[in-house]
C-alpha atoms as a PDB file:
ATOM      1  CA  UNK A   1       8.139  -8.434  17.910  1.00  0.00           C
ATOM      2  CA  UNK A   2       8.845 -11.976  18.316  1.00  0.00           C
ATOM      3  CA  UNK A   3      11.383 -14.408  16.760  1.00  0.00           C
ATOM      4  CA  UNK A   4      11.073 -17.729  16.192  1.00  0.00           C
ATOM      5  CA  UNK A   5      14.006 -19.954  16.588  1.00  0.00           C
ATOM      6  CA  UNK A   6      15.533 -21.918  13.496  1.00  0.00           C
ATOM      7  CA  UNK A   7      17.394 -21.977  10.211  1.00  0.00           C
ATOM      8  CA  UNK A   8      16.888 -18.684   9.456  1.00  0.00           C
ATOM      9  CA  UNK A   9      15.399 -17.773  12.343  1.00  0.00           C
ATOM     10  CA  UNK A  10      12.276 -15.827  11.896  1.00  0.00           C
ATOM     11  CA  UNK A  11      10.987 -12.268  13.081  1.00  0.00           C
ATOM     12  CA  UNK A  12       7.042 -12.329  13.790  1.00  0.00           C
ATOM     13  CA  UNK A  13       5.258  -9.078  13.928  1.00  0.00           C
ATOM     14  CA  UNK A  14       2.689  -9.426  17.115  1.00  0.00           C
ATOM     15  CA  UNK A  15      -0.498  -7.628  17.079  1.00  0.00           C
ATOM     16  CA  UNK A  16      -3.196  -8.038  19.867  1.00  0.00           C
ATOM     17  CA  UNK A  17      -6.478  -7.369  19.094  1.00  0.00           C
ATOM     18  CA  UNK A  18      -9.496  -7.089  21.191  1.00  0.00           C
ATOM     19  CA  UNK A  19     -12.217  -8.822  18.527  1.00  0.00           C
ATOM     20  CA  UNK A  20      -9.717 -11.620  17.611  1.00  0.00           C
ATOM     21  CA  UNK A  21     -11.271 -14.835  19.131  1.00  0.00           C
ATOM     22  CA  UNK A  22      -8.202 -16.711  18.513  1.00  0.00           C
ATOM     23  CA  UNK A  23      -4.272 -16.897  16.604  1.00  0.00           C
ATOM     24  CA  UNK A  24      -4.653 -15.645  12.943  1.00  0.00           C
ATOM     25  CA  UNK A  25      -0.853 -16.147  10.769  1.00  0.00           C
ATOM     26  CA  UNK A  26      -0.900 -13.915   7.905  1.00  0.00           C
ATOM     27  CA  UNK A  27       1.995 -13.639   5.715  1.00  0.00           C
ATOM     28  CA  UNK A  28       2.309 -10.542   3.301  1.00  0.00           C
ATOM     29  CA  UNK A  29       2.735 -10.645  -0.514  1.00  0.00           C
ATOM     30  CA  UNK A  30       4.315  -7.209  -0.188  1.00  0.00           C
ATOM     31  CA  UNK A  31       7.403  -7.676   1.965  1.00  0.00           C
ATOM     32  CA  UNK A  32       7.112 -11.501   3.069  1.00  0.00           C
ATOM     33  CA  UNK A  33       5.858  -9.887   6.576  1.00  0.00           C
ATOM     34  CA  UNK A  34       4.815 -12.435   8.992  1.00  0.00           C
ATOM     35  CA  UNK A  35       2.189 -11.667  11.320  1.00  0.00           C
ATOM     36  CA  UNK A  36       0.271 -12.927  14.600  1.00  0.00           C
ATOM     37  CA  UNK A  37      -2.702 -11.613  15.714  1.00  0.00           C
ATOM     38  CA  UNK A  38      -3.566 -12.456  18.870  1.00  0.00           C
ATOM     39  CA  UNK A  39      -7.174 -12.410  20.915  1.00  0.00           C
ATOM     40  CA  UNK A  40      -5.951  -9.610  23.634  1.00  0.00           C
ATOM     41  CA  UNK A  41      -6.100 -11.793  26.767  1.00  0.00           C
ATOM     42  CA  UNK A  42      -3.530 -14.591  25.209  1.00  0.00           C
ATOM     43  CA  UNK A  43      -0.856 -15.447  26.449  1.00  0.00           C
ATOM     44  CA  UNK A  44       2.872 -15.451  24.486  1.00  0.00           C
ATOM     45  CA  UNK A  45       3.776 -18.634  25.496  1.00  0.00           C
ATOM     46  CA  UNK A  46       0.511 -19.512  23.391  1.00  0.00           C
ATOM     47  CA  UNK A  47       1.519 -17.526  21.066  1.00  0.00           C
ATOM     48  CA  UNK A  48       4.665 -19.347  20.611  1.00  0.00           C
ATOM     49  CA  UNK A  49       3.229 -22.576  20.690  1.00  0.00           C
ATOM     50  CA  UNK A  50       0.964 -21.877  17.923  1.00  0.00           C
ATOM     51  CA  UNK A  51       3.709 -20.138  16.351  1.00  0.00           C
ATOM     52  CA  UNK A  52       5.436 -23.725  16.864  1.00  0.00           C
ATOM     53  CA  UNK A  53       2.607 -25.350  15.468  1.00  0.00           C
ATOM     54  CA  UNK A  54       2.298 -23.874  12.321  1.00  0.00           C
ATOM     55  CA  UNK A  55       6.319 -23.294  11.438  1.00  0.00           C
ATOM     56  CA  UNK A  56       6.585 -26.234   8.802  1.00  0.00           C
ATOM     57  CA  UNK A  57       3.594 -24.403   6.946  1.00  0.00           C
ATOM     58  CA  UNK A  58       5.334 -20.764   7.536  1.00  0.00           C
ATOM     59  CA  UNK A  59       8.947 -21.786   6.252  1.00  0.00           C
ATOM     60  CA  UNK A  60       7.635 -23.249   3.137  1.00  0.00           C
ATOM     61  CA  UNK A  61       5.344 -20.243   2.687  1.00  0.00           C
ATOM     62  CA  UNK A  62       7.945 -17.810   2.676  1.00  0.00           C
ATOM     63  CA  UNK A  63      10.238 -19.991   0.647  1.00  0.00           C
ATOM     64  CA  UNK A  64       7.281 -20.007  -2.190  1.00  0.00           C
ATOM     65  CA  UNK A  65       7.295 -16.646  -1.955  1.00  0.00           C
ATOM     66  CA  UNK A  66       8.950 -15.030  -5.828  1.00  0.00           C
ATOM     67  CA  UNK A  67      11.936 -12.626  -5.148  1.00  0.00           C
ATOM     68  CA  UNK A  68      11.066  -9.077  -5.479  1.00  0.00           C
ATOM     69  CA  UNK A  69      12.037  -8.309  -9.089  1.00  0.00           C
ATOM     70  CA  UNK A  70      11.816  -4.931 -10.281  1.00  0.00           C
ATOM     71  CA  UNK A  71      10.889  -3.660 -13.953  1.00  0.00           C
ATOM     72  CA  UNK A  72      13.573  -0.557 -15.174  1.00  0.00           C
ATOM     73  CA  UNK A  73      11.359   2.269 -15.781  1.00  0.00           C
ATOM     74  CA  UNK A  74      12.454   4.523 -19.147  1.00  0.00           C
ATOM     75  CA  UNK A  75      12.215   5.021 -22.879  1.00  0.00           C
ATOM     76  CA  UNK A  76      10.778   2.843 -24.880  1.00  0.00           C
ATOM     77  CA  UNK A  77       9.012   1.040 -21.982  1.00  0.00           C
ATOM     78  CA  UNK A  78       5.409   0.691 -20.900  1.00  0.00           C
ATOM     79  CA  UNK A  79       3.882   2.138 -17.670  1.00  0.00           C
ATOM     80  CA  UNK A  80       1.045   2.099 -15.599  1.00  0.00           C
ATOM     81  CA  UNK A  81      -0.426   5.542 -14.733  1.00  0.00           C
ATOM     82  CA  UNK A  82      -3.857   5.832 -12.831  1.00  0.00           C
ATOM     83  CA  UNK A  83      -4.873   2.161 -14.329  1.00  0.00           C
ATOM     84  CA  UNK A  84      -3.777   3.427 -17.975  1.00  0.00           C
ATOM     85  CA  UNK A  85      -0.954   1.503 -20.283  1.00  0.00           C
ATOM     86  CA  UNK A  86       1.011   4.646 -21.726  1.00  0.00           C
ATOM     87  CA  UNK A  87       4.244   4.401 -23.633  1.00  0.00           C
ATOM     88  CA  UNK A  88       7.197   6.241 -22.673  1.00  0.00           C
ATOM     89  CA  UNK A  89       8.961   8.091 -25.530  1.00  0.00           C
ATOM     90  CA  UNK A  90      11.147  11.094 -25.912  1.00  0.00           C
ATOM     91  CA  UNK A  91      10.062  14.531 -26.690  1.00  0.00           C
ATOM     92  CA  UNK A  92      11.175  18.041 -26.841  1.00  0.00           C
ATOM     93  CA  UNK A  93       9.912  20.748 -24.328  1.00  0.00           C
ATOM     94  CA  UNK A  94      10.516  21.101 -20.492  1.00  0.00           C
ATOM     95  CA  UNK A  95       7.875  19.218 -19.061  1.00  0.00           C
ATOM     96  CA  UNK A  96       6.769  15.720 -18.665  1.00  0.00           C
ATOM     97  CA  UNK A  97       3.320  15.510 -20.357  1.00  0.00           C
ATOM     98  CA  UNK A  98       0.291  12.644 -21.313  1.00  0.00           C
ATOM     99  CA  UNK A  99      -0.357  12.623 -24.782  1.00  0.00           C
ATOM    100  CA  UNK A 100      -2.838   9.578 -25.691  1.00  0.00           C
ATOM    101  CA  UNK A 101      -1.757   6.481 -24.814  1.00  0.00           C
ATOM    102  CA  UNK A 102       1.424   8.044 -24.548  1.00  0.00           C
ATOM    103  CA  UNK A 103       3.800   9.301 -21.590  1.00  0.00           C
ATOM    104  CA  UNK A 104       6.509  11.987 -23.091  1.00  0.00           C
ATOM    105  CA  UNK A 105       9.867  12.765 -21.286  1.00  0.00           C
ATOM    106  CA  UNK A 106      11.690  15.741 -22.590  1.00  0.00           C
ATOM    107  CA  UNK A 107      15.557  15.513 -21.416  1.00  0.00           C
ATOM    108  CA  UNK A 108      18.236  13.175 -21.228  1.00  0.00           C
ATOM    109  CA  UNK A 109      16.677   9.745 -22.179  1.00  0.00           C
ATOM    110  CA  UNK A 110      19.916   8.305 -19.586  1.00  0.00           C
ATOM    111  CA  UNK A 111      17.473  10.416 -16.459  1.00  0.00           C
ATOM    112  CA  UNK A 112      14.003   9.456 -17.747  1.00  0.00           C
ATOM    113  CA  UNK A 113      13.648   6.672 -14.907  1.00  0.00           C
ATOM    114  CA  UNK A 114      13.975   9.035 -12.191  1.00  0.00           C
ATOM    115  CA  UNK A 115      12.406  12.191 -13.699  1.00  0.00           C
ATOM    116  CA  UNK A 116       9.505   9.934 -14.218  1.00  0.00           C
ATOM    117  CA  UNK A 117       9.379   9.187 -10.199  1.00  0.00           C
ATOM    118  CA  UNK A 118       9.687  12.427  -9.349  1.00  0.00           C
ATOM    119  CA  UNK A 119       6.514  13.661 -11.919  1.00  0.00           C
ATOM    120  CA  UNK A 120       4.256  10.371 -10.466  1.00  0.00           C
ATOM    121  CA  UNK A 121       5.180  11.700  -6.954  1.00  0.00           C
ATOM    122  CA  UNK A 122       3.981  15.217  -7.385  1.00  0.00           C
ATOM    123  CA  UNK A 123       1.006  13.832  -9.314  1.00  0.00           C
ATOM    124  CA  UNK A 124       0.100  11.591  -6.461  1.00  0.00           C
ATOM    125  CA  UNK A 125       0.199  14.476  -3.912  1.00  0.00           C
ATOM    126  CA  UNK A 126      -2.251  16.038  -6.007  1.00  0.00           C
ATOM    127  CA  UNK A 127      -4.467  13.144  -6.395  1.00  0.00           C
ATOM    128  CA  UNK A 128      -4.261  11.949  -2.761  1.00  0.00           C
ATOM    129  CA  UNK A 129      -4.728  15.754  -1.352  1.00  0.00           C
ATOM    130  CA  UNK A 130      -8.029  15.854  -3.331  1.00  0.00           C
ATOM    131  CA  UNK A 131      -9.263  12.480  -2.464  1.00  0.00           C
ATOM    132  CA  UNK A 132      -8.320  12.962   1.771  1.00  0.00           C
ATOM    133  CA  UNK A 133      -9.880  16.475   1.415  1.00  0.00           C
ATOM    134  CA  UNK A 134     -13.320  15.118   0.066  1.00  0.00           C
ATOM    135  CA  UNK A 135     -13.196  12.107   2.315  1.00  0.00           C
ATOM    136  CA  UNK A 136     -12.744  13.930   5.113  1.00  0.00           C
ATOM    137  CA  UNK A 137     -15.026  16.245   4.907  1.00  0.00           C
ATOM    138  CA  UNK A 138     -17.743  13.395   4.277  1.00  0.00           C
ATOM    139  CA  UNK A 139     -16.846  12.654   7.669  1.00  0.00           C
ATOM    140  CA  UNK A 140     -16.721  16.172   8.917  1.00  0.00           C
ATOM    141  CA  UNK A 141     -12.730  15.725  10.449  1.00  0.00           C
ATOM    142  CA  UNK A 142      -9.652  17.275   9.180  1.00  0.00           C
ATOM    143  CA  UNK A 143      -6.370  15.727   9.279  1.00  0.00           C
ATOM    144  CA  UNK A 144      -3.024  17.087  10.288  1.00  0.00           C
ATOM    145  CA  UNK A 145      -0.832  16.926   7.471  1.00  0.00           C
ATOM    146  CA  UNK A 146      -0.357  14.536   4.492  1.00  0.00           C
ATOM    147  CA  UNK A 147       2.986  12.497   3.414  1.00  0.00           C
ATOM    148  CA  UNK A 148       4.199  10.219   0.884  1.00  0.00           C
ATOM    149  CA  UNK A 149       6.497   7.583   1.255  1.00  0.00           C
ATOM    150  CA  UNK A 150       7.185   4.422  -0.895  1.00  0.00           C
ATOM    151  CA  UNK A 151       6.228   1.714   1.575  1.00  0.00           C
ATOM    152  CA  UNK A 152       5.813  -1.601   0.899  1.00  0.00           C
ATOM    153  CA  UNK A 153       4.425  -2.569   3.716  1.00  0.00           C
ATOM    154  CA  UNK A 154       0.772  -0.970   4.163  1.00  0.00           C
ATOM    155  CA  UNK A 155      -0.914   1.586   1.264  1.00  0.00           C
ATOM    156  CA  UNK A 156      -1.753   4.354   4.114  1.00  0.00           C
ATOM    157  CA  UNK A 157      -1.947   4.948   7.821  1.00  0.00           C
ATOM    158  CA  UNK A 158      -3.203   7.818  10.534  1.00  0.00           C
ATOM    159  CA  UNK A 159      -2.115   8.301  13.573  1.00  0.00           C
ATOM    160  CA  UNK A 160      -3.562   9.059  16.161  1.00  0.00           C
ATOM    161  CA  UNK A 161      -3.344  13.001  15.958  1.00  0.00           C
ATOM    162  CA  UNK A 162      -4.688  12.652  12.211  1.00  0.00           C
ATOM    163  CA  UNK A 163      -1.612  12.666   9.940  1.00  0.00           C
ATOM    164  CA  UNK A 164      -1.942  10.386   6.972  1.00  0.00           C
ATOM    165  CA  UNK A 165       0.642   8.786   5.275  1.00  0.00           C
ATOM    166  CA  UNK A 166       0.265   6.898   1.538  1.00  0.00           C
ATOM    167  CA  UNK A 167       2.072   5.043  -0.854  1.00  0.00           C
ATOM    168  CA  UNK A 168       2.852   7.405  -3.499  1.00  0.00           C
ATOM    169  CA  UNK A 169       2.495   4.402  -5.931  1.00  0.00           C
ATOM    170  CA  UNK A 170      -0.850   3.992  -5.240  1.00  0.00           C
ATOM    171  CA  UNK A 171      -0.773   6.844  -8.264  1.00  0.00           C
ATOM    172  CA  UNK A 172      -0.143   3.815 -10.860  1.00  0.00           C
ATOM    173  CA  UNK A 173      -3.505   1.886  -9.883  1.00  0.00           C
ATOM    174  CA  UNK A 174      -6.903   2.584 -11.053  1.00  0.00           C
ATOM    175  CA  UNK A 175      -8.132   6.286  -9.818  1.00  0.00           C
ATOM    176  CA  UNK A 176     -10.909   4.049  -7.760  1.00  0.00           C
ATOM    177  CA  UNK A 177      -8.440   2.354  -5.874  1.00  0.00           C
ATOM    178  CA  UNK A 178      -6.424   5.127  -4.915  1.00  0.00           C
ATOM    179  CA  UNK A 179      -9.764   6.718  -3.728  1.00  0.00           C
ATOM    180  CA  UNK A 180     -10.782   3.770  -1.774  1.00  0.00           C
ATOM    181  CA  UNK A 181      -7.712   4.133  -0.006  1.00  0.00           C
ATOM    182  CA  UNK A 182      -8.102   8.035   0.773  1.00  0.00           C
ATOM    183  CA  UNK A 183     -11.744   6.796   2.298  1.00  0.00           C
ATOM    184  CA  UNK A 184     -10.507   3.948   3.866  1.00  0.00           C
ATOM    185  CA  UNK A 185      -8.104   6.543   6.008  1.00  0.00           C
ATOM    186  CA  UNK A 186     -10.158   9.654   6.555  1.00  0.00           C
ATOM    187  CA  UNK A 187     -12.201   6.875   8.584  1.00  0.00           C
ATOM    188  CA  UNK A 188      -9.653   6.665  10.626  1.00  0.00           C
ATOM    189  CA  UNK A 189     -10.339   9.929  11.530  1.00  0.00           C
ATOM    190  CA  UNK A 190     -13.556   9.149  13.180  1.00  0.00           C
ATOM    191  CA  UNK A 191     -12.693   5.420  14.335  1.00  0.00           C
ATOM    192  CA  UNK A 192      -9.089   4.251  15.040  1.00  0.00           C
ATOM    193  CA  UNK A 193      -9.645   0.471  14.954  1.00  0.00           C
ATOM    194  CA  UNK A 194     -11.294  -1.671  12.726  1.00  0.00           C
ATOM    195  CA  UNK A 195     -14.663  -2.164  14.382  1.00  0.00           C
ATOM    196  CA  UNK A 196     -17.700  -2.704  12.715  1.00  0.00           C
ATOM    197  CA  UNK A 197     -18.128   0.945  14.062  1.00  0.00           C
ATOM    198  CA  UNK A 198     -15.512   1.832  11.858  1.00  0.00           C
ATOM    199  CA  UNK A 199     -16.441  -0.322   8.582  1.00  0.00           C
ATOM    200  CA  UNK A 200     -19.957   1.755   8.660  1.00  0.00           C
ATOM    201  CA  UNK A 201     -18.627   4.723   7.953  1.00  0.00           C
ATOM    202  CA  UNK A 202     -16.266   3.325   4.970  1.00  0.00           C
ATOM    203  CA  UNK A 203     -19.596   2.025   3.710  1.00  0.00           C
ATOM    204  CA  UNK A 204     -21.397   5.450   4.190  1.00  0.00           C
ATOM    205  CA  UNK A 205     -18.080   7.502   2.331  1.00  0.00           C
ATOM    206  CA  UNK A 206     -17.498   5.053  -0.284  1.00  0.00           C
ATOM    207  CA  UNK A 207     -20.040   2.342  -0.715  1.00  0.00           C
ATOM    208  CA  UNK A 208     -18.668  -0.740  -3.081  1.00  0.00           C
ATOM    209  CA  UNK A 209     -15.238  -0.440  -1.446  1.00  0.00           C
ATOM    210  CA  UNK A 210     -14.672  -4.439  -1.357  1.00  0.00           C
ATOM    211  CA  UNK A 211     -14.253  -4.511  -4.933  1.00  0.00           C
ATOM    212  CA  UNK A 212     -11.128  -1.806  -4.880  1.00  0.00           C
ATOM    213  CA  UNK A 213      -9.665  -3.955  -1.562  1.00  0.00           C
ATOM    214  CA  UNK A 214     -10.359  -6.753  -3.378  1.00  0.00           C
ATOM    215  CA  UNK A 215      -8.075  -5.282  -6.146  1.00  0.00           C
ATOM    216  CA  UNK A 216      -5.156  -4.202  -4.054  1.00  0.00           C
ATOM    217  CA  UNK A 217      -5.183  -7.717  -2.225  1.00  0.00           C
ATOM    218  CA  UNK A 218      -4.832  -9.423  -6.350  1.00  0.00           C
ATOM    219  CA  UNK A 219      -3.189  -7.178  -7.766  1.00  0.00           C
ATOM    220  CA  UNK A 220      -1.155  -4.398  -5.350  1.00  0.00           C
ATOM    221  CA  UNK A 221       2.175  -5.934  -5.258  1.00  0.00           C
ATOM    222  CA  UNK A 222       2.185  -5.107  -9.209  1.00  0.00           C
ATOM    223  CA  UNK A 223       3.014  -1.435  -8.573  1.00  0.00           C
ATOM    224  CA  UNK A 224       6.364  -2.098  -6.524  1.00  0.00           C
ATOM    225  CA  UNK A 225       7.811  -3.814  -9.378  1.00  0.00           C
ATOM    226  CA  UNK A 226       8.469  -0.510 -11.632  1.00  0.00           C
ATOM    227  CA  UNK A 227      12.111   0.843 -10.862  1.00  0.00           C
ATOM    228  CA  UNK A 228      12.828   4.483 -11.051  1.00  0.00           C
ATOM    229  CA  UNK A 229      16.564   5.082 -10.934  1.00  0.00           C
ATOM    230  CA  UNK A 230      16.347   6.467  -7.367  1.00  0.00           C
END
């Protein structure tokens, strides 16, 4: 981590990487992250003076950038479920339930918002168990153990012993995407980097995959808007 000096100063995420052939800024739509990646032999005084270099073009950036609004999630509005527009209404019985084109919440219509979250999480267990079991048995690993967390930062990880982590609101994008995702991990299982080692196999587990990265780059930071009450 690095900080560059000014009115606000400004905290730089470093990240050297051995097939970077020179300074790459990249500022993300997510969180307003700001990161520098690095060829692996640099040095941070270059780093800085890049850094330097580019900070009119950073501050106005990140002062472009449109404050994270969020969208109340509950009866009567419209949400995004695996790529489909359903209506939430009320409705008797116990359990939260698809009906059409529309999404009904038995209960107190006060605690729909975060009964709601807490269905979409389970659902997106579900989904993402299925889609990192297939994927990685296409590439003939297993991985550790699966969690969800809301992160705004990255849609999944794995570490290095092979636990993978998700976004569970990857569950409100198109059932491709979230799969693409899933692949795009399980890889990880065979190559930890981002070689062109490691692109091969994506291509071999789920071939088309630009096209869903292409969609989570346009349209991703859609499905942190929705607010659950939690």
């Amino acid at each position: 981590m690095a900080l560059l000096p000014g009115t606000p100063p400004i905290e730089i995420v470093m990240k050297r990487s051995a097939q970077a052939r020179r300074f790459s800024l990249r500022v993300s739509r997510l969180d307003g992250r700001v990161t520098l990646t690095l060829p692996a032999r640099a040095r941070e005084t270059e780093a800085m003076r890049f850094l330097s270099a580019q900070e009119g073009w950073l501050r106005q950036t990140l002062a472009e950038m449109p404050e994270a609004t969020g969208q109340p999630v509950g009866i009567g509005a419209a949400l995004t479920v695996e790529g489909r527009v359903l209506q939430i209404e009320s409705a008797g019985g116990r359990a939260i339930r698809v009906e059409g084109a529309r999404l009904l919440v038995p209960g107190d219509p006060a605690s729909a918002g975060r009964r709601i979250g807490a269905w979409l999480r389970v659902l997106a267990r579900d989904r993402l168990a299925r889609a990192s079991d297939h994927y990685a048995g296409l590439v003939g690993r297993r991985y550790s153990r699966l969690t969800l967390r809301d992160t705004r930062s990255r849609w999944g990880s794995c570490s290095p012993d092979g636990a993978l982590m998700y976004s569970w609101r990857l569950i409100l994008a198109p059932p491709e995407v979230l799969a693409y995702v899933a692949a795009h991990e399980a890889a990880h299982l065979v190559e930890m980097n981002h070689s062109a080692a490691y692109w091969a196999v994506v291509e071999r587990i789920y071939p088309g995959w630009q096209r869903q990265r292409a969609w989570l780059r346009a349209e991703g930071q859609a499905l942190h808007r929705p607010r659950f009450g939690d």
